[in-house]
N, C-alpha and C. Protein backbone atom coordinates (compact mmCIF):
# COMPACT_ATOMS: atom_id res chain seq x y z
N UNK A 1 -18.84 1.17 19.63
CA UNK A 1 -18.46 -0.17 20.00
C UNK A 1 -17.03 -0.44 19.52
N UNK A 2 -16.18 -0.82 20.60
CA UNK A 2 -14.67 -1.49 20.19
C UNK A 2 -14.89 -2.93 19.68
N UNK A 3 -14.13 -3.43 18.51
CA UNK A 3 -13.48 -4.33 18.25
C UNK A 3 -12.10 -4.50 18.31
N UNK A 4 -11.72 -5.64 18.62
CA UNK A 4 -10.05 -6.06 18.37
C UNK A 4 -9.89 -7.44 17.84
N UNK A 5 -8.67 -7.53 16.52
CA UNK A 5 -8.92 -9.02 15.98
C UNK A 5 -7.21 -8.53 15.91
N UNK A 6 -6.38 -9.68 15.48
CA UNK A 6 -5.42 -10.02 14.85
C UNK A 6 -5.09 -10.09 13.22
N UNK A 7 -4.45 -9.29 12.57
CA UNK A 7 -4.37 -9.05 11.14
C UNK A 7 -3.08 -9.49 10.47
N UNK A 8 -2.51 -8.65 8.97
CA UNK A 8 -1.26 -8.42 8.67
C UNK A 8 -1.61 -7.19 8.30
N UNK A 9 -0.53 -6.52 8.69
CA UNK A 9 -0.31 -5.17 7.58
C UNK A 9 1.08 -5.20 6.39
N UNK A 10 0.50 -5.33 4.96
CA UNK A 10 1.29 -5.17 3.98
C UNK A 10 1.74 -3.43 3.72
N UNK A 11 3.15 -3.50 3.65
CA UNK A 11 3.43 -1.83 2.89
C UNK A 11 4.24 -2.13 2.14
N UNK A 12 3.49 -1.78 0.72
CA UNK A 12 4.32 -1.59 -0.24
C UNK A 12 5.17 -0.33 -0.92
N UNK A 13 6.24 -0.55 -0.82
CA UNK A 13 6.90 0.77 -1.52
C UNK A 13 7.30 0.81 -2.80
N UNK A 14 6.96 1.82 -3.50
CA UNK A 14 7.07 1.83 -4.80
C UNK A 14 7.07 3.50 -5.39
N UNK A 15 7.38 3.35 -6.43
CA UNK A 15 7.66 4.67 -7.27
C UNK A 15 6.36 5.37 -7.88
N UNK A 16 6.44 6.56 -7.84
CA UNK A 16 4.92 6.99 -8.35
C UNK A 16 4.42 7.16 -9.81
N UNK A 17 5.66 6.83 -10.39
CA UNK A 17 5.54 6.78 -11.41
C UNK A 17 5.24 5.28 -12.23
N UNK A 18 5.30 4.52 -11.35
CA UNK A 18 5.77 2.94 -11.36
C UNK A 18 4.31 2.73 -12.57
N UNK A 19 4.39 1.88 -13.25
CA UNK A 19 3.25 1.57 -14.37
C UNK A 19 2.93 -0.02 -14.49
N UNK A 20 1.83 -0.51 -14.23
CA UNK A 20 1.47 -1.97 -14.90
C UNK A 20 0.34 -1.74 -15.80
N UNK A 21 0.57 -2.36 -17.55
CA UNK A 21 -0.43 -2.58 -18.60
C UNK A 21 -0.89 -1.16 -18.81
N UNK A 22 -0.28 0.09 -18.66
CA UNK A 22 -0.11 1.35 -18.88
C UNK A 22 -1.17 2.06 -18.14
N UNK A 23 -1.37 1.34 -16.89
CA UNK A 23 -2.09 2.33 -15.49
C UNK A 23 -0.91 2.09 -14.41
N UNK A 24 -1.34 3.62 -13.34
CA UNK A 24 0.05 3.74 -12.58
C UNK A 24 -0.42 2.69 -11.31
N UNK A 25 0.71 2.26 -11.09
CA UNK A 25 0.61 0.90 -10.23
C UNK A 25 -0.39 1.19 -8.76
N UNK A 26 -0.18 2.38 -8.42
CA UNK A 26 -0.83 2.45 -7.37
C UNK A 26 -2.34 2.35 -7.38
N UNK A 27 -2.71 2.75 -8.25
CA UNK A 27 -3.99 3.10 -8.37
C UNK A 27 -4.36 1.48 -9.17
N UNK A 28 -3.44 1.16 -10.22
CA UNK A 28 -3.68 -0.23 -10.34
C UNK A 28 -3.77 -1.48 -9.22
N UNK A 29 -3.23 -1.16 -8.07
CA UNK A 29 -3.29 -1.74 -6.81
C UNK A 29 -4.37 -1.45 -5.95
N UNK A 30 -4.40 -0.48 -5.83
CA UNK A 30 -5.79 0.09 -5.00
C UNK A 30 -7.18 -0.83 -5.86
N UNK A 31 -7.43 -0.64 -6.96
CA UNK A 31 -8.33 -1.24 -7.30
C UNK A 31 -8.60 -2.91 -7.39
N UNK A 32 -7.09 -3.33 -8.21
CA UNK A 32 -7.38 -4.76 -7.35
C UNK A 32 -7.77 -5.19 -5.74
N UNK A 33 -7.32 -4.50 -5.27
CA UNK A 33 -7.78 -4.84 -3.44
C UNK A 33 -8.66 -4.69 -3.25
N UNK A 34 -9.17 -3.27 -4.07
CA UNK A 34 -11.48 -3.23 -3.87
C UNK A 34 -11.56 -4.44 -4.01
N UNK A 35 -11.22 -4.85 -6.09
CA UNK A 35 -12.07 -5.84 -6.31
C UNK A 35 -11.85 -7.07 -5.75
N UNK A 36 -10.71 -7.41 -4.81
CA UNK A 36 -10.53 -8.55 -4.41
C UNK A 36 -11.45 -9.07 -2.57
N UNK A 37 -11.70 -7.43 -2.68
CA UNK A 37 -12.29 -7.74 -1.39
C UNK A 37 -11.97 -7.15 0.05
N UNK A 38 -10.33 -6.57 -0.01
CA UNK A 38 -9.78 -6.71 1.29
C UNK A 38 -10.58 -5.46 1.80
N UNK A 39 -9.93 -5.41 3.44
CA UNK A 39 -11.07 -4.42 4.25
C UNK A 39 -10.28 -3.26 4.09
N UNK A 40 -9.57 -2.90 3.41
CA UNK A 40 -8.84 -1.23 3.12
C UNK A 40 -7.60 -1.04 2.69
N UNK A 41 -7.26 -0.09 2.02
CA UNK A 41 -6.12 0.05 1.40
C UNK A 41 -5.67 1.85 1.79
N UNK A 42 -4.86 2.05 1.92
CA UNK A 42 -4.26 3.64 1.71
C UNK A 42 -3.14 3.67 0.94
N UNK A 43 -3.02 4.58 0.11
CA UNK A 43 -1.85 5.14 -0.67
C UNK A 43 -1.43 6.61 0.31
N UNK A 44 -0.18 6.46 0.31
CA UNK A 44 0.32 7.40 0.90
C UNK A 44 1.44 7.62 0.36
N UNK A 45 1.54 9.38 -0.28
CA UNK A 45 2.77 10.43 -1.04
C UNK A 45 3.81 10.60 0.11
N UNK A 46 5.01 10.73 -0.34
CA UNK A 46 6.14 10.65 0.19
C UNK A 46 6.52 12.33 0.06
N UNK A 47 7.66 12.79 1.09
CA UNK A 47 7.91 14.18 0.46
C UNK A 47 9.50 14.05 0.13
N UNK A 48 9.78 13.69 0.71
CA UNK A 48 11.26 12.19 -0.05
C UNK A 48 11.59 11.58 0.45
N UNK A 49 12.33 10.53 -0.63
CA UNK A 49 12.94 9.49 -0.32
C UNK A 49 14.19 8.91 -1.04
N UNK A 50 14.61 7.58 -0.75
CA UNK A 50 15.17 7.16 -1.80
C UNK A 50 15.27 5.66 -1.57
N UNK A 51 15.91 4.87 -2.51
CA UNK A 51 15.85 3.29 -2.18
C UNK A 51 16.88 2.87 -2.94
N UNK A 52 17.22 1.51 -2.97
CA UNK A 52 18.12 0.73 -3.61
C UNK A 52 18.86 1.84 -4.06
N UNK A 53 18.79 2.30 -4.94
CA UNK A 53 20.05 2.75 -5.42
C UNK A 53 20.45 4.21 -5.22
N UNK A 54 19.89 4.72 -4.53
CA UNK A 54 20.28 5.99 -3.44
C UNK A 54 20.19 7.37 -3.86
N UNK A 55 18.82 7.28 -5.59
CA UNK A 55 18.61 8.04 -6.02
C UNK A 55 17.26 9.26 -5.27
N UNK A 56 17.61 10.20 -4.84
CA UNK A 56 17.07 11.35 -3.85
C UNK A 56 16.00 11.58 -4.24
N UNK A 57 14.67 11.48 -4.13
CA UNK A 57 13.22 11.77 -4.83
C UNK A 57 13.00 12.81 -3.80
N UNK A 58 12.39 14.28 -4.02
CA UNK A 58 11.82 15.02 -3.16
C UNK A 58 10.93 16.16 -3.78
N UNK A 59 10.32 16.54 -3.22
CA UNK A 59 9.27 17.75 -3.51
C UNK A 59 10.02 18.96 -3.89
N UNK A 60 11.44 19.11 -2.93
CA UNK A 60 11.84 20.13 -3.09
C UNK A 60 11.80 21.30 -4.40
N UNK A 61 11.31 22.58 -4.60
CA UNK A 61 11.76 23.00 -5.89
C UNK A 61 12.86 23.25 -6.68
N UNK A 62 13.63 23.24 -5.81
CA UNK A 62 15.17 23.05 -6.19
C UNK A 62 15.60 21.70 -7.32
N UNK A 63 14.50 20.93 -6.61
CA UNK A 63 15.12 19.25 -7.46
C UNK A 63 13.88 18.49 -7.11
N UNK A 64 12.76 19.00 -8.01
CA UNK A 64 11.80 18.80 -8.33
C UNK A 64 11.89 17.17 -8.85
N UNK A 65 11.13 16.24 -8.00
CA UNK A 65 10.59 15.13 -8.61
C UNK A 65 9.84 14.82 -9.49
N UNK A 66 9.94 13.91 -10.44
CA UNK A 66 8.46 13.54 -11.10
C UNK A 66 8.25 11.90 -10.62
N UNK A 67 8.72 11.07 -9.66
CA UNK A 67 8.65 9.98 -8.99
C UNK A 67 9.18 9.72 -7.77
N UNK A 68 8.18 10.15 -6.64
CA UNK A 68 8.31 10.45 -5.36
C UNK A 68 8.17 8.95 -5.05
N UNK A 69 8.40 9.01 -3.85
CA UNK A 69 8.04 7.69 -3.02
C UNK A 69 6.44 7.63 -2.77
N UNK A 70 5.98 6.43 -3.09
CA UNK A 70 4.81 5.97 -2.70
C UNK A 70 4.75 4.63 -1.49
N UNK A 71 3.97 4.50 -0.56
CA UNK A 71 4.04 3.46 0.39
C UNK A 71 2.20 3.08 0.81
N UNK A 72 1.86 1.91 -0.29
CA UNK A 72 0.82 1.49 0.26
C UNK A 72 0.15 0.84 1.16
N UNK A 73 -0.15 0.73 2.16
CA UNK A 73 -0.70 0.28 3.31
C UNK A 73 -2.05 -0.80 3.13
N UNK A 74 -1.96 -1.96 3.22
CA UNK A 74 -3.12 -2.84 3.29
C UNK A 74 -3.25 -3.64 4.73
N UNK A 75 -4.24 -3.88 5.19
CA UNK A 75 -4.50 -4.46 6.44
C UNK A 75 -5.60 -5.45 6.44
N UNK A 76 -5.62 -6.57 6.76
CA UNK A 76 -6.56 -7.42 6.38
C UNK A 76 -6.41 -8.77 7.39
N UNK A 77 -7.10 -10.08 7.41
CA UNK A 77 -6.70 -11.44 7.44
C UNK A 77 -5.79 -11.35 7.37
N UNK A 78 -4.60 -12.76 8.10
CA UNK A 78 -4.16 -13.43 7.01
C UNK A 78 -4.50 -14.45 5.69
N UNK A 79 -5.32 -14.80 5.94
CA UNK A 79 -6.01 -15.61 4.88
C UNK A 79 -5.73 -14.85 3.48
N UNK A 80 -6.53 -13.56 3.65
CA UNK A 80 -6.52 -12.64 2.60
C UNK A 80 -5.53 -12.02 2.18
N UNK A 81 -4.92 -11.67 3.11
CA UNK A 81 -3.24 -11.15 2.77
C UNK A 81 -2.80 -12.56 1.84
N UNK A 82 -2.52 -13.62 2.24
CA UNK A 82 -1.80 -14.43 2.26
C UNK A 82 -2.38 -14.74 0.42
N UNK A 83 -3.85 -14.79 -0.11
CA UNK A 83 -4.42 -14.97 -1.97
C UNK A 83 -4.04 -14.01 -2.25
N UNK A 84 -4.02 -12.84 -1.95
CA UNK A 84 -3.18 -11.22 -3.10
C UNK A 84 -1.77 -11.56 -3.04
N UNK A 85 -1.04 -12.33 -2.40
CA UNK A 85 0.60 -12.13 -2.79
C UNK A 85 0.70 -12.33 -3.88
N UNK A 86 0.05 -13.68 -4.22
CA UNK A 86 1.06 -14.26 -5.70
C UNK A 86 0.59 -13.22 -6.90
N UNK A 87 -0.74 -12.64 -6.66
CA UNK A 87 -1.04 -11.22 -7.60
C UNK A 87 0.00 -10.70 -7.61
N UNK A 88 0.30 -9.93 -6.52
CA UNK A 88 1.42 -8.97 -6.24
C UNK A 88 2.80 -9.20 -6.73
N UNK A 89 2.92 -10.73 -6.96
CA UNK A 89 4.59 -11.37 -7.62
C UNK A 89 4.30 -11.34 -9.05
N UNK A 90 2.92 -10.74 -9.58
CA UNK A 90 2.44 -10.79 -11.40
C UNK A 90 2.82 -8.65 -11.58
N UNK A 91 2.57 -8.54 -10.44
CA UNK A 91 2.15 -7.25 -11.17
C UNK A 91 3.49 -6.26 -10.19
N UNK A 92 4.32 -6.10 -9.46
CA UNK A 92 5.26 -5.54 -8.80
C UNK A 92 6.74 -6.14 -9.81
N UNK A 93 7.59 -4.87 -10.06
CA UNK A 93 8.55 -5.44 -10.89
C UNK A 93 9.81 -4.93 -9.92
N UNK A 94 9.35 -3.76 -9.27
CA UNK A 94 10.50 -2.83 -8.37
C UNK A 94 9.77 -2.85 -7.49
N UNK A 95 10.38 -2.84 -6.48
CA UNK A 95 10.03 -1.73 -5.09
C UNK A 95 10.21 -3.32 -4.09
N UNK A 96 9.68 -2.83 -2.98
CA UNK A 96 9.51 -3.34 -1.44
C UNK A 96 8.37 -3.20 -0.64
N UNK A 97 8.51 -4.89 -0.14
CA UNK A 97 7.09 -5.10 0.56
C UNK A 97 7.59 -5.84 2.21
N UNK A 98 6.80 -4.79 2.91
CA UNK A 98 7.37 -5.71 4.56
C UNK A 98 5.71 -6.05 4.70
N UNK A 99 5.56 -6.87 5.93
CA UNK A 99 4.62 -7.36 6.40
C UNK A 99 5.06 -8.12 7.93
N UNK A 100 3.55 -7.44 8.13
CA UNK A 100 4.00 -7.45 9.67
C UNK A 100 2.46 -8.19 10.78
N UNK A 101 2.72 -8.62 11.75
CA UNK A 101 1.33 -9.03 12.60
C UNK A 101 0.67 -7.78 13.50
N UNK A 102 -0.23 -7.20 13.20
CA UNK A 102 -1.00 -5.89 13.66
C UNK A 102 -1.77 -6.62 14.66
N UNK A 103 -2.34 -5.63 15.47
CA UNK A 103 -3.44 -6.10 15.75
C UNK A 103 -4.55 -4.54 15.57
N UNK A 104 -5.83 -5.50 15.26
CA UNK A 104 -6.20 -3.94 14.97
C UNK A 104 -7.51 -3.79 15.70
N UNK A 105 -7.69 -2.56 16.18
CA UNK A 105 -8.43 -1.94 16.79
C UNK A 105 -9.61 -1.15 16.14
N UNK A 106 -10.97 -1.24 16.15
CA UNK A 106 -11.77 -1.04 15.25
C UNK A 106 -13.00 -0.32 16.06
N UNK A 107 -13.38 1.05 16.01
CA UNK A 107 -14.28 1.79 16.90
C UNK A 107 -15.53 2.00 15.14
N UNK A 108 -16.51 1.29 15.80
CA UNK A 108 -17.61 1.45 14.89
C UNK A 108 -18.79 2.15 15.12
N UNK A 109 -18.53 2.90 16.19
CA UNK A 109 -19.39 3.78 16.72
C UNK A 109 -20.77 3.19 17.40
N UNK A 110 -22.07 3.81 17.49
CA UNK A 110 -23.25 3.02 18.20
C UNK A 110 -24.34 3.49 17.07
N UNK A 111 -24.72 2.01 16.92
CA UNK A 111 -25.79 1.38 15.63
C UNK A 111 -26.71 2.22 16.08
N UNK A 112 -27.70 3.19 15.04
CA UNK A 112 -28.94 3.57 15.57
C UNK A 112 -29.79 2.66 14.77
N UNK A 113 -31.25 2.26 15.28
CA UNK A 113 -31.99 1.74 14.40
C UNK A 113 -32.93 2.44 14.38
C-alpha cells in the first residue's frame, strides 16, 4: 500500500567528532529523536568534506581523518520538526542545518492477518 503526506526534512551537518555532555553528538541526536518520537532519523559518514573554514576532512590514507563529515537526516511533521528545534539551539554549538518541504512517499507493503 502507497502513502503520500507532506513533511520537513532536517539535515544536519556536523563533525564526527562533535561532543554534547561527553556523548558524540550524533548518536546524542539520534537518541533524542527516538525519545522524542519522530518517525526516523539517519546518520550518514561522509568520505570528505569541509565547511566554514575550509579545513579538508577525508578518509584518504594519505591524510587520514579523525573528524569526517557527518549529515543527519530527519523527516517528520511539521509540527514535530518545528518542538525539536529549540532542543537543537541547546545542544548544536557548530555545524549546519537546512530544512526543506518533502513530500514523502511511504510503501508499507500488504497487511497479512
Amino acid at each position: 500500500m502507497r502513502k503520500e503526506s507532506e513533511a520537513i526534512l532536517l539535515r544536519i551537518f556536523i563533525g564526527e567528532s562533535d561532543k554534547f555532555e561527553g556523548k558524540l553528538l550524533y548518536k546524542y541526536l539520534i537518541e533524542l529523536f527516538r525519545k522524542e518520537g519522530l518517525a526516523g532519523a539517519t546518520v550518514l559518514r561522509g568520505i570528505a568534506g569541509f565547511g566554514k573554514s575550509s579545513h579538508f576532512h577525508t578518509t584518504s590514507i594519505l591524510r587520514l581523518s579523525t573528524d569526517l563529515p557527518i549529515v543527519i537526516e530527519v523527516a517528520d511533521k511539521k509540527e514535530n520538526i518545528e518542538k525539536i528545534k529549540p532542543k537543537l539551539d541547546k545542544v548544536i554549538e557548530q555545524g549546519l542545518i537546512t530544512e526543506e518541504k518533502v513530500k514523502i512517499v511511504l510503501y508499507e507493503g500488504n497487511k497479512r492477518e
